[in-house]
Structures are given as structure tokens and as C-alpha cells.
Protein backbone atom coordinates (compact mmCIF):
# COMPACT_ATOMS: atom_id res chain seq x y z
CA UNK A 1 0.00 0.00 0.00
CA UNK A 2 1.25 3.33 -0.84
CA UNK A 3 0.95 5.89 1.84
CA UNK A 4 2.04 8.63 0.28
CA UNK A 5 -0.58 8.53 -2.27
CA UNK A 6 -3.03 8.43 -0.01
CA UNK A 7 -2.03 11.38 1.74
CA UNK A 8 -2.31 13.34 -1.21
CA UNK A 9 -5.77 12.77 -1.87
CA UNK A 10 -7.44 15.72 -1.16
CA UNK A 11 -10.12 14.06 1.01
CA UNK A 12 -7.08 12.34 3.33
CA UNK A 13 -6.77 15.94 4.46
CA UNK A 14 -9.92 17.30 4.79
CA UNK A 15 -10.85 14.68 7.09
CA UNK A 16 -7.75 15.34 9.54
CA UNK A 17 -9.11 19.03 9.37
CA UNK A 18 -12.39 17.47 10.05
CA UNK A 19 -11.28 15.42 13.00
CA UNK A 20 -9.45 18.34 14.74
CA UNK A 21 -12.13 20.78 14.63
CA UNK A 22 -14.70 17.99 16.14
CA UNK A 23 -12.13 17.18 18.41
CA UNK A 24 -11.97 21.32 19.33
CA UNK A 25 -15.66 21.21 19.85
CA UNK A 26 -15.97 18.14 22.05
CA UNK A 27 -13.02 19.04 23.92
CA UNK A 28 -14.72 22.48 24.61
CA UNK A 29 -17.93 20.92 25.90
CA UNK A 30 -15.62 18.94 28.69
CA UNK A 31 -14.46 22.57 29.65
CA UNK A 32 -18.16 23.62 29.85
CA UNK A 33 -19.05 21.39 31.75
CA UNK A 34 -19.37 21.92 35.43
CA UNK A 35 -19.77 18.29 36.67
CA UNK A 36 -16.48 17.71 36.26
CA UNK A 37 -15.50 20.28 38.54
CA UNK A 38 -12.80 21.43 36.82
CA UNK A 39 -10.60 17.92 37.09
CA UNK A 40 -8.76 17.87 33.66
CA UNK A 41 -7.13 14.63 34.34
CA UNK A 42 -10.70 12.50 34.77
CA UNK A 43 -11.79 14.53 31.65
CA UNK A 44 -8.55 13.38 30.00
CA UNK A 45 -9.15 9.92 31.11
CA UNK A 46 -13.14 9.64 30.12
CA UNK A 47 -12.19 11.30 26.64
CA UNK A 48 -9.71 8.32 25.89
CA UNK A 49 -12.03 5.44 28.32
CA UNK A 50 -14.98 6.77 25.27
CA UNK A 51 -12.88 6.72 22.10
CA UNK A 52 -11.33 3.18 22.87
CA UNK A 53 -15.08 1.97 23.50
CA UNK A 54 -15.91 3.46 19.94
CA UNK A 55 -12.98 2.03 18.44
CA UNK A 56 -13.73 -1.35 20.02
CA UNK A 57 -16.61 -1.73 18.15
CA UNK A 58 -15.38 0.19 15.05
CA UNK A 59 -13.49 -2.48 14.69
CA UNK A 60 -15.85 -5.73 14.80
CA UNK A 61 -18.09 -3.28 12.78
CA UNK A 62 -16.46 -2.08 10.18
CA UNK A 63 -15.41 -4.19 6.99
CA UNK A 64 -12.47 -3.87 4.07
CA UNK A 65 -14.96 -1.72 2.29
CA UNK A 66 -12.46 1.44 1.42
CA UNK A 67 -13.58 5.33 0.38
CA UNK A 68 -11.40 5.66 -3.07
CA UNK A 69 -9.85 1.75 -2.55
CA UNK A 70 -8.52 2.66 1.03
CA UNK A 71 -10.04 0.03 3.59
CA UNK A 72 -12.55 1.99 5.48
CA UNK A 73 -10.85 1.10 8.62
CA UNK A 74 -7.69 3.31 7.99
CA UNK A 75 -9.68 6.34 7.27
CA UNK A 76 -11.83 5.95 10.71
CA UNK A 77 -9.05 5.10 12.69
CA UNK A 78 -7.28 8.17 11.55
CA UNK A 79 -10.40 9.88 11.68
CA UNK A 80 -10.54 8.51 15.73
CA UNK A 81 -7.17 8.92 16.88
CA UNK A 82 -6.42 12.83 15.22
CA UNK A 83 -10.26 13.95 16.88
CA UNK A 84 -8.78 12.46 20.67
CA UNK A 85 -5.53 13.98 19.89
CA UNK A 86 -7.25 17.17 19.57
CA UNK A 87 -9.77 16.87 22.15
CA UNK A 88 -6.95 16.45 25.05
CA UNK A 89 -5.37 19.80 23.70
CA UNK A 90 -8.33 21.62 24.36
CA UNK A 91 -8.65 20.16 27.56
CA UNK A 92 -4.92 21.25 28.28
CA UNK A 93 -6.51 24.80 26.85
CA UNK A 94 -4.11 24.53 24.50
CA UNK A 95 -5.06 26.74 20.59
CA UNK A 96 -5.58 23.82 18.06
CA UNK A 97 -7.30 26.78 15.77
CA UNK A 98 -3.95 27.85 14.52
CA UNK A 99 -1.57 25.97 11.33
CA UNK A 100 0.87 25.08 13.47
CA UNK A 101 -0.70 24.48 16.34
CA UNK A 102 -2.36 21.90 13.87
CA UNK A 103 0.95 20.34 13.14
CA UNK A 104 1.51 19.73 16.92
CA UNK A 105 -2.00 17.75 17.02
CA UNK A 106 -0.74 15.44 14.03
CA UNK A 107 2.82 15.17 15.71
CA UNK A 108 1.58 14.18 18.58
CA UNK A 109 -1.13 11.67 16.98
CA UNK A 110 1.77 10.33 15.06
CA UNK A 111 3.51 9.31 18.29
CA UNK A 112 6.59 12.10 17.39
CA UNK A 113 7.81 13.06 20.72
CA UNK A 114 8.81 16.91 21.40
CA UNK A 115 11.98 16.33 21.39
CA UNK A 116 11.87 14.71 17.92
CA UNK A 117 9.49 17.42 16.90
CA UNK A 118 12.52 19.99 17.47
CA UNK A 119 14.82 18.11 16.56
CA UNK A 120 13.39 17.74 12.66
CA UNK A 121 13.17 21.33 12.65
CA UNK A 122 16.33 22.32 14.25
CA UNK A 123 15.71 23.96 17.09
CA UNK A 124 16.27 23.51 21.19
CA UNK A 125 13.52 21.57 22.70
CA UNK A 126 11.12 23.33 24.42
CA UNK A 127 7.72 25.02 23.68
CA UNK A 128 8.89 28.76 22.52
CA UNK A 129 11.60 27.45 20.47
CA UNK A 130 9.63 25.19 18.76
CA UNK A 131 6.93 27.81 18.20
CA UNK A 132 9.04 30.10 16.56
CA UNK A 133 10.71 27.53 14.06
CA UNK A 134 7.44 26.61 13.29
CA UNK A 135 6.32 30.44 12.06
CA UNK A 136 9.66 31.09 10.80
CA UNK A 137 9.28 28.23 8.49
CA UNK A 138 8.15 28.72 4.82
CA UNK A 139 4.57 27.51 3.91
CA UNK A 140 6.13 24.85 1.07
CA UNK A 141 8.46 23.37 3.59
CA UNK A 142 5.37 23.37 6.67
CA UNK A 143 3.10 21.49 3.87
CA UNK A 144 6.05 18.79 3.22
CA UNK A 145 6.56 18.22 7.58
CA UNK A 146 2.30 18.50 7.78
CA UNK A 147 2.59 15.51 5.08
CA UNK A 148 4.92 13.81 6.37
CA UNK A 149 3.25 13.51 10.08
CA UNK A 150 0.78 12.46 7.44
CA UNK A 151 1.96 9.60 6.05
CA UNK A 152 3.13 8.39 9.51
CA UNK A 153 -0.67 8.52 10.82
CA UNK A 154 -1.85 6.78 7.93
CA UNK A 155 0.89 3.86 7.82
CA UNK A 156 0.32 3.03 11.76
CA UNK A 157 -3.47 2.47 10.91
CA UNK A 158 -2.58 0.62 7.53
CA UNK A 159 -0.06 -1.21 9.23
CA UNK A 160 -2.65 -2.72 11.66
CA UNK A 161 -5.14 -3.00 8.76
CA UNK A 162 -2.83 -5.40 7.00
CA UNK A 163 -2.03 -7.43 9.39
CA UNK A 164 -6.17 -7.66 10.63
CA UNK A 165 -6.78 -11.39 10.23
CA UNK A 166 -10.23 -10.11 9.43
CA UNK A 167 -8.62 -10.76 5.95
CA UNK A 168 -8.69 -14.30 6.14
CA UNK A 169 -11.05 -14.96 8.76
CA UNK A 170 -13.91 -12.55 8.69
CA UNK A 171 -15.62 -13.75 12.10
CA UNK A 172 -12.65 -13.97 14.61
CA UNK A 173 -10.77 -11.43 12.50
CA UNK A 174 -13.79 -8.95 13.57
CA UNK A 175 -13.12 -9.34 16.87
CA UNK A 176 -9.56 -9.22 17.39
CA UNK A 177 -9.64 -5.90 15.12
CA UNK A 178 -12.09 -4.41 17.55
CA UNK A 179 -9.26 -5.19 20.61
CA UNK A 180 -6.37 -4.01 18.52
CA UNK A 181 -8.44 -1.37 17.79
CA UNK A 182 -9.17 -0.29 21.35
CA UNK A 183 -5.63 -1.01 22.52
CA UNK A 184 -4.13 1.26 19.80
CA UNK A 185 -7.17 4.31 20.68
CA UNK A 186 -5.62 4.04 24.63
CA UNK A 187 -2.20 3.92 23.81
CA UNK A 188 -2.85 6.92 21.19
CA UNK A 189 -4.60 8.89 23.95
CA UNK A 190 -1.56 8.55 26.16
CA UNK A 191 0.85 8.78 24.11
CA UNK A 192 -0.75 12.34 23.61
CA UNK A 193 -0.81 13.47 26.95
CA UNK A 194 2.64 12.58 27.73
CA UNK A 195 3.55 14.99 24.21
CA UNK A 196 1.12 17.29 25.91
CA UNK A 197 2.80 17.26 29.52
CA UNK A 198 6.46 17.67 27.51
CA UNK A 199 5.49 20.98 25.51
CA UNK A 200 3.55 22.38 28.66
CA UNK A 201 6.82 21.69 30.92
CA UNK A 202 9.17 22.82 28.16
């Protein structure tokens, strides 16, 4: 499977816009919410508790029927894990409206630690530094990094895909896709907050 020509099909993108604008709004509604009593780490933890539930049974759900001749499953779980990645920004307050800010989401998604994240662009490690390498940047060269966190996303979730024994034995298959599912949707959502607790200390 090529990755890269996925991630330039227009759509590929619009949906990661997609997910991190859902993922602003239901991140917001955890901050409006007074029940919660202001405790960002049980919001943080029922966020990621609901999106492995969801991709649980995504998983025994969904078949190899593909949008464009991608298996549908790629798509969602990209779909899944950008929206959570989002989602515990905005719970860390953090701006998710912004392009680079953006880039941070799919960085972090992709499992790219801070330190990595500076490191590709050639900075110190820490928050500021990385900020400012990231608006000092020209727009051709922030499109190539934005694609390449990109193609990272999409090869995790087509690496799982491809390995789904759902392939060659639909019934079990179903099942163990809905538990790989769920296990990569946790380890995605903390994976995130430990990027998250980096850039905040940094």
C-alpha cells in the first residue's frame, strides 16, 4: 500500500481538518461542563475510556470496504485517533485553531515526541523554540513536515489493517480488530498526553 498517495488525496486531508475541529468542539464541551469540577485529568481519562469503547466496536463493525480503494478502517481510525488527539489539547486549553498548532496535534497523533518534533526542525527543545521555528518556516516546507506527520498517521493504521486477520477470517478477524483497535485508541490517547505534559513543561 502506498501511503504517500493516499495522503495526497485531497479528502485524506480534509478529514484530519475534520477530526481536529470535532475534536476542538468536544473538547470544549468537557471545559463547559461543570460536573467535572474542573478535574482535567478524569476529563482526560473519560475522553480516551470513550474513544477506545468506539474504536472497540469500530473495529468488529467495520469491513475492508475502502472510500477511493482505502479500507474503510484506515480512514476511521485516523479519523478517531487525530479527533482524541485534539480533544486532550483543548482540555490542556491549548489553541488547536492555529496551522501550526495543527501540526503539533498530528505530531503528537503520530507518536513524534517533542523532542523529535525539534529536533526535525532544528531547534532547542522546548515550547517557545519550537513555536518560533514553526512560524519562521516557509509555507512549502510546513506542507512537506504537515505531510509527512501524514503519512506516519496513515501507515500506523494501515499497518494494523494489514495485518487484521479479518482478511482471512472474517468472524474472529472482527473481533480481534475491535481489541487491537481499542488497545491502539488508549495507547494513542496517552501517548498524547505525555507529548502534551512535555510541551507544557518545556
Amino acid at each position: 500500500m502506498d501511503f504517500e498517495s493516499i495522503m495526497n488525496m485531497p479528502f485524506i486531508w480534509q478529514n484530519i481538518v475534520s477530526a481536529i475541529e470535532e475534536g476542538r468542539e468536544w473538547g470544549q464541551t468537557f471545559l463547559n461542563d461543570s460536573s467535572w469540577g474542573g478535574d482535567r485529568e478524569q476529563m482526560l481519562n473519560h475522553a480516551i475510556y470513550e474513544s477506545t469503547l468506539w474504536s472497540v466496536g469500530n473495529g468488529i463493525a467495520s469491513g475492508v470496504v475502502g472510500v477511493a480503494g482505502i479500507p474503510f478502517e484506515i480512514v476511521s481510525t485516523l479519523y478517531a485517533q487525530v479527533k482524541l488527539a485534539s480533544t486532550l489539547f483543548v482540555i490542556h486549553e491549548i489553541d488547536t485553531y492555529s496551522e501550526s498548532a495543527r501540526l503539533l496535534v498530528l505530531a503528537a497523533t503520530a507518536g513524534v515526541s517533542v523532542s523529535e518534533l525539534a529536533n526535525q526542525l532544528g531547534t532547542q527543545v522546548g515550547s517557545q523554540a519550537i513555536q518560533k521555528a514553526l512560524m519562521s518556516i516557509p509555507g512549502k516546507t510546513f506542507a512537506e513536515i504537515n505531510k509527512a506527520l501524514g503519512i506516519k498517521l496513515i501507515s500506523k493504521a494501515g499497518e494494523k489493517t494489514l495485518v487484521n486477520v479479518a482478511t482471512m477470517m472474517p468472524f474472529i478477524g472482527s473481533a480481534i480488530g475491535g481489541t487491537v483497535n481499542g488497545v491502539m485508541m488508549n495507547a494513542c490517547g496517552h501517548s498524547v498526553i505525555a507529548f502534551i505534559r512535555v510541551w507544557n513543561r518545556s
